[in-house]
N, C-alpha and C. Protein backbone atom coordinates (compact mmCIF):
# COMPACT_ATOMS: atom_id res chain seq x y z
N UNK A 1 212.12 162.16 3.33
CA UNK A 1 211.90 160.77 3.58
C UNK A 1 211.83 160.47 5.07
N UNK A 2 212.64 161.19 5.55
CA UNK A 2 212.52 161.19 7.31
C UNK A 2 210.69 161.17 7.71
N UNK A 3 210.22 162.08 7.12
CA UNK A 3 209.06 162.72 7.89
C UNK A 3 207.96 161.47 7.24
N UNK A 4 208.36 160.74 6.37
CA UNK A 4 207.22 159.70 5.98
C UNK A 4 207.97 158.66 5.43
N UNK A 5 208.62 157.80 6.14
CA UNK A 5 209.06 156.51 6.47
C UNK A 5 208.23 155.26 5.52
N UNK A 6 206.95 155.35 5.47
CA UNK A 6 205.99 154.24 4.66
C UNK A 6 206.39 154.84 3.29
N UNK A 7 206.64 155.96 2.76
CA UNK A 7 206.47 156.28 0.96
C UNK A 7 207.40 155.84 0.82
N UNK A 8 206.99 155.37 -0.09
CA UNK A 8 208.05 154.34 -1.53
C UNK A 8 207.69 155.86 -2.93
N UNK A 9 208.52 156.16 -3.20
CA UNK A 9 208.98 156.74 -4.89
C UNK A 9 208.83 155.89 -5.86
N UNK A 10 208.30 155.94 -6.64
CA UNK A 10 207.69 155.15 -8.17
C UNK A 10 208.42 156.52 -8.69
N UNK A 11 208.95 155.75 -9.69
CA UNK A 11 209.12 156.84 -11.46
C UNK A 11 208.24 156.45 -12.55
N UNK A 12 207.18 157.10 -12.59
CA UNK A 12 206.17 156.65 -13.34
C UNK A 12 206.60 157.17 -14.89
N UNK A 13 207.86 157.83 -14.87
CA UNK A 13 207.92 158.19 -15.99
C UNK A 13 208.26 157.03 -16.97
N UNK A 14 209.25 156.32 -16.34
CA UNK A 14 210.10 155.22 -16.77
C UNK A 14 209.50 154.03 -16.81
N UNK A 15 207.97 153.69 -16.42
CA UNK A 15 207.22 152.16 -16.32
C UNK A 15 206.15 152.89 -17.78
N UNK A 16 205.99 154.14 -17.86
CA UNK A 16 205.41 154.55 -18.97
C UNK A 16 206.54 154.65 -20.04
N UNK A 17 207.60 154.73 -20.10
CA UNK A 17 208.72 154.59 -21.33
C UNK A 17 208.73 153.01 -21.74
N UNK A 18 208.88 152.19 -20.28
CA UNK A 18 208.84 150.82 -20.48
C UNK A 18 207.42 150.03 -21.19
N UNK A 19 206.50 150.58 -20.64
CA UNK A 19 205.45 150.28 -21.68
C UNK A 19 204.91 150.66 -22.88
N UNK A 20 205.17 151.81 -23.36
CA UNK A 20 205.08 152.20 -24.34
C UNK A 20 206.53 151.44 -25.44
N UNK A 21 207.36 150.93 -25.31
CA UNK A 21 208.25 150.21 -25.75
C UNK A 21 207.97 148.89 -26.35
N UNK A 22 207.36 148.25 -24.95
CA UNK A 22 206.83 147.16 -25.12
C UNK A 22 205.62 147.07 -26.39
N UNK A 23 204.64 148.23 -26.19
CA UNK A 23 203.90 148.33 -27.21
C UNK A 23 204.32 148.59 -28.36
N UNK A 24 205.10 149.32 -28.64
CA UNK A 24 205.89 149.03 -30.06
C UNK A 24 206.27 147.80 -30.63
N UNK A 25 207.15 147.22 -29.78
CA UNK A 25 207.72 146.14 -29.90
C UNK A 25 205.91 144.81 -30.56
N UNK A 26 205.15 145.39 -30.13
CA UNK A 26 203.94 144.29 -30.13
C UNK A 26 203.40 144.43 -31.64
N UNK A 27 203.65 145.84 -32.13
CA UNK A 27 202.82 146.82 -32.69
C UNK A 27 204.15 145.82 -34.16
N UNK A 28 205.37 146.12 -34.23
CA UNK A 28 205.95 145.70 -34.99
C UNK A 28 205.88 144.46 -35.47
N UNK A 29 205.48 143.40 -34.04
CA UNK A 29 204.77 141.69 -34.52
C UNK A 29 204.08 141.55 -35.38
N UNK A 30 203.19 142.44 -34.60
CA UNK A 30 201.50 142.48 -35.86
C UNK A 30 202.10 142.72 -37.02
N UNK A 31 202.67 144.01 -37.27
CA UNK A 31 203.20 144.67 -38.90
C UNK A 31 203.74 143.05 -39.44
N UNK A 32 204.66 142.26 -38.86
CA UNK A 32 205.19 141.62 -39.74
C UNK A 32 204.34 140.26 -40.04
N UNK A 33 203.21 140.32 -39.12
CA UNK A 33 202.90 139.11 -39.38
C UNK A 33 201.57 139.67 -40.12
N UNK A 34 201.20 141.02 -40.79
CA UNK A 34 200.56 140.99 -41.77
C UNK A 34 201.02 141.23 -43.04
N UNK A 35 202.44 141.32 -43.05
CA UNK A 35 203.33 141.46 -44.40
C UNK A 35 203.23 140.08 -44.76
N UNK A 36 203.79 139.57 -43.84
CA UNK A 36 203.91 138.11 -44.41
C UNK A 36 202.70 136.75 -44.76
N UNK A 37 201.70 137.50 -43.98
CA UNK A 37 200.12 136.97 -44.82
C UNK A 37 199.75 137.26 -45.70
N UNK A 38 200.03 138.91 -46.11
CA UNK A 38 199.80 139.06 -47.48
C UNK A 38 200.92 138.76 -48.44
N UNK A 39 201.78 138.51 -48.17
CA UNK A 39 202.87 138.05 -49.10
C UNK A 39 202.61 136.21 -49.66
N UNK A 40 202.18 135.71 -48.46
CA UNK A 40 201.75 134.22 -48.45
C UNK A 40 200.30 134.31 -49.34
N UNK A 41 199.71 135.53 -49.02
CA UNK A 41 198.57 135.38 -50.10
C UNK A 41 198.45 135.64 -51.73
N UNK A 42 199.86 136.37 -51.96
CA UNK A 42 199.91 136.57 -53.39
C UNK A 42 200.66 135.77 -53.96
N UNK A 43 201.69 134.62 -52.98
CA UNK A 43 201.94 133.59 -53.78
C UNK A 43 201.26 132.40 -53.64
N UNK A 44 200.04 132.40 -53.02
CA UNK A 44 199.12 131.38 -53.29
C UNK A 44 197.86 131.91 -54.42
N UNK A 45 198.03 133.11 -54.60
CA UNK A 45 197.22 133.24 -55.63
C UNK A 45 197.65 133.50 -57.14
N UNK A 46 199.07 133.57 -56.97
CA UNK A 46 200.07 133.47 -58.20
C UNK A 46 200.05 132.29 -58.54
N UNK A 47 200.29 130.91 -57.56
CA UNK A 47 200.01 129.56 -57.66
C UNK A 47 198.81 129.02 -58.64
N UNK A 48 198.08 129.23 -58.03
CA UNK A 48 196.27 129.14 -58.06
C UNK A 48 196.43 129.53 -59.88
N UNK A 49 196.76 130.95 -60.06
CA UNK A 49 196.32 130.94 -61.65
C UNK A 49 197.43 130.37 -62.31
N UNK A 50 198.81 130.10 -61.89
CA UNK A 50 199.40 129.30 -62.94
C UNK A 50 199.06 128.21 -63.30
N UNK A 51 197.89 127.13 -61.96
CA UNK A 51 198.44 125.73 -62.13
C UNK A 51 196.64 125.51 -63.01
N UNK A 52 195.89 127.38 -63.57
CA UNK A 52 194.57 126.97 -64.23
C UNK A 52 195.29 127.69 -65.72
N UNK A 53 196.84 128.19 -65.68
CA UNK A 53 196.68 128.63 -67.29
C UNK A 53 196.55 127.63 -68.17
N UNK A 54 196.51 126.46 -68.34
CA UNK A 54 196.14 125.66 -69.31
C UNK A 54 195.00 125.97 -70.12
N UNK A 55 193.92 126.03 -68.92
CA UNK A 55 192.90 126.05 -69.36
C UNK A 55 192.08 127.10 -69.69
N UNK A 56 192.71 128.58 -69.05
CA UNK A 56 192.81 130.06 -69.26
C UNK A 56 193.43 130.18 -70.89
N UNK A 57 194.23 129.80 -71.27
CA UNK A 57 195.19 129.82 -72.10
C UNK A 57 194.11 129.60 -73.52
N UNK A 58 193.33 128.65 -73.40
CA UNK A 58 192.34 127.66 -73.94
C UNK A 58 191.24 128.70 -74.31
N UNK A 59 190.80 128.95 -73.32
CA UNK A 59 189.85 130.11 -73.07
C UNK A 59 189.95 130.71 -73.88
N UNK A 60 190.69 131.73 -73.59
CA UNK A 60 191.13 133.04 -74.40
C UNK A 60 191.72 132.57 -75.86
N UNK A 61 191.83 131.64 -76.13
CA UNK A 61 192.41 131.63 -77.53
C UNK A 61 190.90 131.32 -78.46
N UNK A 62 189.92 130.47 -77.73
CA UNK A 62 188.76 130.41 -78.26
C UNK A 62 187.75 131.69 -78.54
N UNK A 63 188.40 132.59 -77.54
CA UNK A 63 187.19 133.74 -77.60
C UNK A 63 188.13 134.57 -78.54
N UNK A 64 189.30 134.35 -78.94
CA UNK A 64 189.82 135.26 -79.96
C UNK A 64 189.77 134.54 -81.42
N UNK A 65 189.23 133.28 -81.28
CA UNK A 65 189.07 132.73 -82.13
C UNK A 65 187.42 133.01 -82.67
N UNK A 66 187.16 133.43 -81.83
CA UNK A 66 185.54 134.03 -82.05
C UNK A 66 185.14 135.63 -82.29
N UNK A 67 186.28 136.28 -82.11
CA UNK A 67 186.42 137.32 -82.69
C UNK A 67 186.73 139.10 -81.70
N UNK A 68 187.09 137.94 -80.22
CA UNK A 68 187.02 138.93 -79.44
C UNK A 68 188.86 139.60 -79.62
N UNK A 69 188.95 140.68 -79.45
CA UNK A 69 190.13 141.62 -79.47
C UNK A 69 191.15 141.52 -78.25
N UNK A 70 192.76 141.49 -78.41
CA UNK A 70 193.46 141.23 -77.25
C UNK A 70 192.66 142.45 -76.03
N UNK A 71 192.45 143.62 -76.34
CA UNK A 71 192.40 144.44 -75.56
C UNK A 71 190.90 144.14 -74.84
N UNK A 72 189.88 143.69 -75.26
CA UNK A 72 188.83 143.30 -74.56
C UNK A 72 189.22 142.33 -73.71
N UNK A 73 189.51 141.25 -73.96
CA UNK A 73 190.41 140.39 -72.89
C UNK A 73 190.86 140.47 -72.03
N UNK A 74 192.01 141.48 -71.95
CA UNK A 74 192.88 142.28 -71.27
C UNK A 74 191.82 142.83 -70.17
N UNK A 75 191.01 143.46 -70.68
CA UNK A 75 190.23 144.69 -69.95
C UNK A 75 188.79 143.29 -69.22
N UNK A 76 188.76 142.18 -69.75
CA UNK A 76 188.11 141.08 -68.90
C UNK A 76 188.74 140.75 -68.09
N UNK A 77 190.22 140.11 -67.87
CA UNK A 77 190.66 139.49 -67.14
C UNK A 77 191.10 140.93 -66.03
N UNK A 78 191.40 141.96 -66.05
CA UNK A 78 191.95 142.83 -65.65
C UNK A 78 190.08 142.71 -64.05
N UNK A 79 189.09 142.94 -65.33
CA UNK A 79 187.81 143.33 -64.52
C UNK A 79 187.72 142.29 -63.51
N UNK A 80 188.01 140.83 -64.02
CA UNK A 80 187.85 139.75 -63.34
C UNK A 80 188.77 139.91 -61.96
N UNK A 81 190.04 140.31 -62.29
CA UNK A 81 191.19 140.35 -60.81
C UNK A 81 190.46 141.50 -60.09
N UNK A 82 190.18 142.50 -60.20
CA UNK A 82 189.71 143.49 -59.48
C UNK A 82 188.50 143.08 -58.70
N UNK A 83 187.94 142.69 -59.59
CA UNK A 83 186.31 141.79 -58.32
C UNK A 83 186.54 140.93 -57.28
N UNK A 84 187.32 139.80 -57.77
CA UNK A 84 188.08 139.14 -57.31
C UNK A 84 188.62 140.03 -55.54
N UNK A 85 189.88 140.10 -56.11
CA UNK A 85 190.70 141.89 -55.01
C UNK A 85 189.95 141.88 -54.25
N UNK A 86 188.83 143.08 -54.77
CA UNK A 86 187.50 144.13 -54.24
C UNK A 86 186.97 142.87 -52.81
N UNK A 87 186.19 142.15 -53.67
CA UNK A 87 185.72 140.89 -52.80
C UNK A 87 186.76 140.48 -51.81
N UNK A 88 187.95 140.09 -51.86
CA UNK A 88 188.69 139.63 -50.72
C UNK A 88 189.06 140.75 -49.98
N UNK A 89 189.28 142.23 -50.39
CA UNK A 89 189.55 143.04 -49.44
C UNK A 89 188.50 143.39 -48.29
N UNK A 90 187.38 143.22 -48.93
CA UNK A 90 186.23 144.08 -48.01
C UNK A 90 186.23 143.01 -46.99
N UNK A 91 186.22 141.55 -47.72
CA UNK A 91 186.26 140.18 -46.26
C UNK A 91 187.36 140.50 -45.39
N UNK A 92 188.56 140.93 -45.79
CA UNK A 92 189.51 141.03 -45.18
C UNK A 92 189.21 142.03 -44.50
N UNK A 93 188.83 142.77 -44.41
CA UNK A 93 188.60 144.73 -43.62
C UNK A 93 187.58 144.47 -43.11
N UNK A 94 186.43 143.48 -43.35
CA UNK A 94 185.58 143.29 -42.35
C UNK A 94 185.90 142.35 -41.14
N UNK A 95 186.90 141.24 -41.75
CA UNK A 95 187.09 140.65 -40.77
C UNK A 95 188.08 141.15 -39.94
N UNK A 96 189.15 142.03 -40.18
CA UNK A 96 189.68 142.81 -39.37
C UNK A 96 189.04 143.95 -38.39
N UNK A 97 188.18 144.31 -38.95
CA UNK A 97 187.61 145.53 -38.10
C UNK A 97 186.98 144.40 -36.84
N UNK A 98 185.69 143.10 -37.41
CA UNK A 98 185.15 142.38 -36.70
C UNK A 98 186.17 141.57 -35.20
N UNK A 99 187.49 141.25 -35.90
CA UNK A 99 188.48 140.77 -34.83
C UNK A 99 189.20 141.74 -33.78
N UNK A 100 189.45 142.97 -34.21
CA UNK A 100 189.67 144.44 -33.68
C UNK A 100 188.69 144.62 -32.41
N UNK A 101 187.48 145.09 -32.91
CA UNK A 101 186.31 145.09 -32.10
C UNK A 101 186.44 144.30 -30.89
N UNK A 102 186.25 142.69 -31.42
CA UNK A 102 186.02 141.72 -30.32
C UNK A 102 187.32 141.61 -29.05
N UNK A 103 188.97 141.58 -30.11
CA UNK A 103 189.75 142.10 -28.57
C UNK A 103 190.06 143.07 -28.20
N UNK A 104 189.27 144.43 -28.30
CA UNK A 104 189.05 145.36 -27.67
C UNK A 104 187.75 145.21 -26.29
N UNK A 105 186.52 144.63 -26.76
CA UNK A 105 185.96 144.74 -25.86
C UNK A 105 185.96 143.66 -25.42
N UNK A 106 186.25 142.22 -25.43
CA UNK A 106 186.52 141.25 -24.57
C UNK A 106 187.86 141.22 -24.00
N UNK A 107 188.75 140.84 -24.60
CA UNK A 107 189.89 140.90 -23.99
C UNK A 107 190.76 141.91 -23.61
N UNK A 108 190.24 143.08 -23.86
CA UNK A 108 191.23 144.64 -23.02
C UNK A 108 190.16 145.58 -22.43
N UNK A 109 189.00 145.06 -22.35
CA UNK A 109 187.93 145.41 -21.82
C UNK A 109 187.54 147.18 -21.79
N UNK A 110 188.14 147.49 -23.30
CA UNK A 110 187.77 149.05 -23.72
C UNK A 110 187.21 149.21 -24.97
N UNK A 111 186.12 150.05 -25.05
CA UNK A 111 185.50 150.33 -26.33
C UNK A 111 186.71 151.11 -27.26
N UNK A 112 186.59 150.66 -28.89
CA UNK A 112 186.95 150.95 -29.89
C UNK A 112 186.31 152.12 -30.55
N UNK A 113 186.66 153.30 -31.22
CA UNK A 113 185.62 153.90 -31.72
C UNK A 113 186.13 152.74 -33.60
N UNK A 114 184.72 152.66 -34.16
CA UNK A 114 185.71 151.52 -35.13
C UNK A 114 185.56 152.73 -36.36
N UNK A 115 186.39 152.31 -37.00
CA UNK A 115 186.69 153.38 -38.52
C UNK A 115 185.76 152.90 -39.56
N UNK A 116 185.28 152.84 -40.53
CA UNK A 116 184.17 152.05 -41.83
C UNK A 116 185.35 152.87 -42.62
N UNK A 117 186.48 153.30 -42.68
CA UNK A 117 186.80 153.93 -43.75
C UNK A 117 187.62 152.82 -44.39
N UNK A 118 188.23 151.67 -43.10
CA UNK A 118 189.24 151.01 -43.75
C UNK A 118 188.40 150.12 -45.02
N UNK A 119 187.29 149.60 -44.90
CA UNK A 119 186.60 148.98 -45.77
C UNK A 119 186.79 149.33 -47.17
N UNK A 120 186.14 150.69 -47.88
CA UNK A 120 186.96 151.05 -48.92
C UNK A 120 188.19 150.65 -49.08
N UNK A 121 189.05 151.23 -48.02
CA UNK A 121 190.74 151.21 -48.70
C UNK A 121 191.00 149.61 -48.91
N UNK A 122 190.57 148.57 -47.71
CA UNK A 122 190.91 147.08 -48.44
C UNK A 122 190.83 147.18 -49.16
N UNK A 123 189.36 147.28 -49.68
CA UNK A 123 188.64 146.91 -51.03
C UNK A 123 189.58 147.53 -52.24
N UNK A 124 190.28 148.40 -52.17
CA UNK A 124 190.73 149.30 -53.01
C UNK A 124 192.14 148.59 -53.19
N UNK A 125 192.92 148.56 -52.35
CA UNK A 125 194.43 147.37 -51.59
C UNK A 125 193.61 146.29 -52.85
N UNK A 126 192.94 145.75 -51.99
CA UNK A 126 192.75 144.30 -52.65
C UNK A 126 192.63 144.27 -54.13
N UNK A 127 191.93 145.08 -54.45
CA UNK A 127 191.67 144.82 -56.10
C UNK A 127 193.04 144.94 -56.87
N UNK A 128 193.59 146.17 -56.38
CA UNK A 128 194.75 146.66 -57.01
C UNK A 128 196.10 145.59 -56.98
N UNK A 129 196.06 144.62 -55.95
CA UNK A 129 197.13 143.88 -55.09
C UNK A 129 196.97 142.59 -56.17
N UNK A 130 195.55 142.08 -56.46
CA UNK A 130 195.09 140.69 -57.03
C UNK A 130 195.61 141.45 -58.26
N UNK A 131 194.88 142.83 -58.93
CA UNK A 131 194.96 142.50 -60.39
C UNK A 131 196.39 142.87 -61.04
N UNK A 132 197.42 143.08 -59.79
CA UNK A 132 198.81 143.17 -60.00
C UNK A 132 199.23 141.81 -60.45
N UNK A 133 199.00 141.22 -59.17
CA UNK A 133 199.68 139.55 -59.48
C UNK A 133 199.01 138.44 -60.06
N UNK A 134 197.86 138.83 -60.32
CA UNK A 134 196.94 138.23 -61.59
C UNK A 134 197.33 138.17 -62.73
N UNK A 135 197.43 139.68 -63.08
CA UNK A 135 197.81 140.41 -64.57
C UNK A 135 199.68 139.80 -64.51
N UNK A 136 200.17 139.33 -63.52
CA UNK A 136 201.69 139.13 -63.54
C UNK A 136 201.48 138.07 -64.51
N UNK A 137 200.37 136.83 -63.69
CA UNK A 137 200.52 135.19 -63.62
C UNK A 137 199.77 135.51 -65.19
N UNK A 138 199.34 136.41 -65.61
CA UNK A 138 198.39 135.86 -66.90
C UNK A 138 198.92 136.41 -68.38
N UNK A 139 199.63 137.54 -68.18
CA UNK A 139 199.77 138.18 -69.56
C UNK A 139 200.63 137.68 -70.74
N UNK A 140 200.89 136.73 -70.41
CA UNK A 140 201.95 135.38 -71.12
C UNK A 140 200.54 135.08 -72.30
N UNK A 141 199.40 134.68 -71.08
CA UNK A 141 198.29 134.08 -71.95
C UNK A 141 198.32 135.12 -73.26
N UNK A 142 197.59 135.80 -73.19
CA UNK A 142 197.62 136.87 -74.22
C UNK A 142 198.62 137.03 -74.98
N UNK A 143 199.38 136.61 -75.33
CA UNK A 143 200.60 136.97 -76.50
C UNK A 143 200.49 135.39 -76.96
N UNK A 144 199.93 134.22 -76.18
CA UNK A 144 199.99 132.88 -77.23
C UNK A 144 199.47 133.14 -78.52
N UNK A 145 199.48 132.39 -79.54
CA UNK A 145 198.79 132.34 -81.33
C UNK A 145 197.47 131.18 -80.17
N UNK A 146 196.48 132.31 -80.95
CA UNK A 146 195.10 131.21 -80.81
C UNK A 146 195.36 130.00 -81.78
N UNK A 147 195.91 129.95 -82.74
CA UNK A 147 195.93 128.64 -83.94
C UNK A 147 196.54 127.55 -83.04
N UNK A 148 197.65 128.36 -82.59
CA UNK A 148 198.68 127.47 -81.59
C UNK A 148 198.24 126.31 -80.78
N UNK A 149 197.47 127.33 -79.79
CA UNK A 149 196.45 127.15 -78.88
C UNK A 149 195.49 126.11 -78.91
N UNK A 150 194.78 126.30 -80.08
CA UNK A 150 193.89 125.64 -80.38
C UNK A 150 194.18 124.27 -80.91
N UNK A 151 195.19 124.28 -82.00
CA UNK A 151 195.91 123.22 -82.07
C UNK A 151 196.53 121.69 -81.27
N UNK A 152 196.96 122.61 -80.50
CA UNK A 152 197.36 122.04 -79.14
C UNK A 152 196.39 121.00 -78.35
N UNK A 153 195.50 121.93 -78.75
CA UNK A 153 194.27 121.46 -77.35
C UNK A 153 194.75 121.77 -76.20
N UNK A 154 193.43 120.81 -75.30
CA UNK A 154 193.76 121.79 -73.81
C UNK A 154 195.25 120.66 -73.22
């Protein structure tokens, strides 16, 4: 230090421990604040089909009143949550990849190489995720008496 009076010592090891920390710490935000969107999204879509079983209920008792079988039903409404899913995952994985992209190269001013793989897996997430809590909110329907049902009215 004698012989060069102007050097200053940096520990670059320790501003790279400190940032890489920090990035965790950022990395864990994100995680929770996409748990908790998709958690907010399966009880708004648990919502959504309870406040239409009336008229689901209705439905299905007419088409078994017409001669369709619990298990075709089953295997409709099942097809229906999965499209459903499928459809919101790929929006979701597109619009993630699309928002990814944009603050990579606008706001951190570095190219992304981008993945197309996540697209499938939403799509795959999604279907499986809807026709979980679909098939939760609905399978009540299916065990009503169509006479019941019908009786009733809507």
């Amino acid at each position: 230090m004698g012989e060069f009076p102007n050097l200053t010592v940096i520990d670059v090891a320790a501003i790279l421990r400190q940032i890489q920390s920090i990035m965790d710490q950022v990395a864990q935000a994100v995680q929770f604040v996409f748990l908790f969107t998709l958690a907010a999204g399966v009880i708004v879509l648990y919502a959504a089909l309870a406040s239409a079983a009336d008229e689901r209920r209705y439905e299905l008792a007419v088409m078994r009143a017409l001669g369709a079988r619990r298990d075709q039903l089953r295997g409709a409404l099942l097809t229906e949550f999965a499209a459903v899913g499928a459809l919101s995952g790929l929006i979701a994985g597109a619009g993630a990849l699309a928002v990814g992209r944009f603050l990579a190269s606008r706001a951190f001013q570095f190219e992304v190489a981008v993945n197309y793989a996540i697209l499938p897996a939403a799509m795959l997430g999604g279907a499986l995720l809807v026709s979980a809590a679909g098939w939760f909110a609905a399978s009540r329907l299916l065990r009503a008496s169509p006479l019941a049902t019908l009786r009733d009215g809507m």
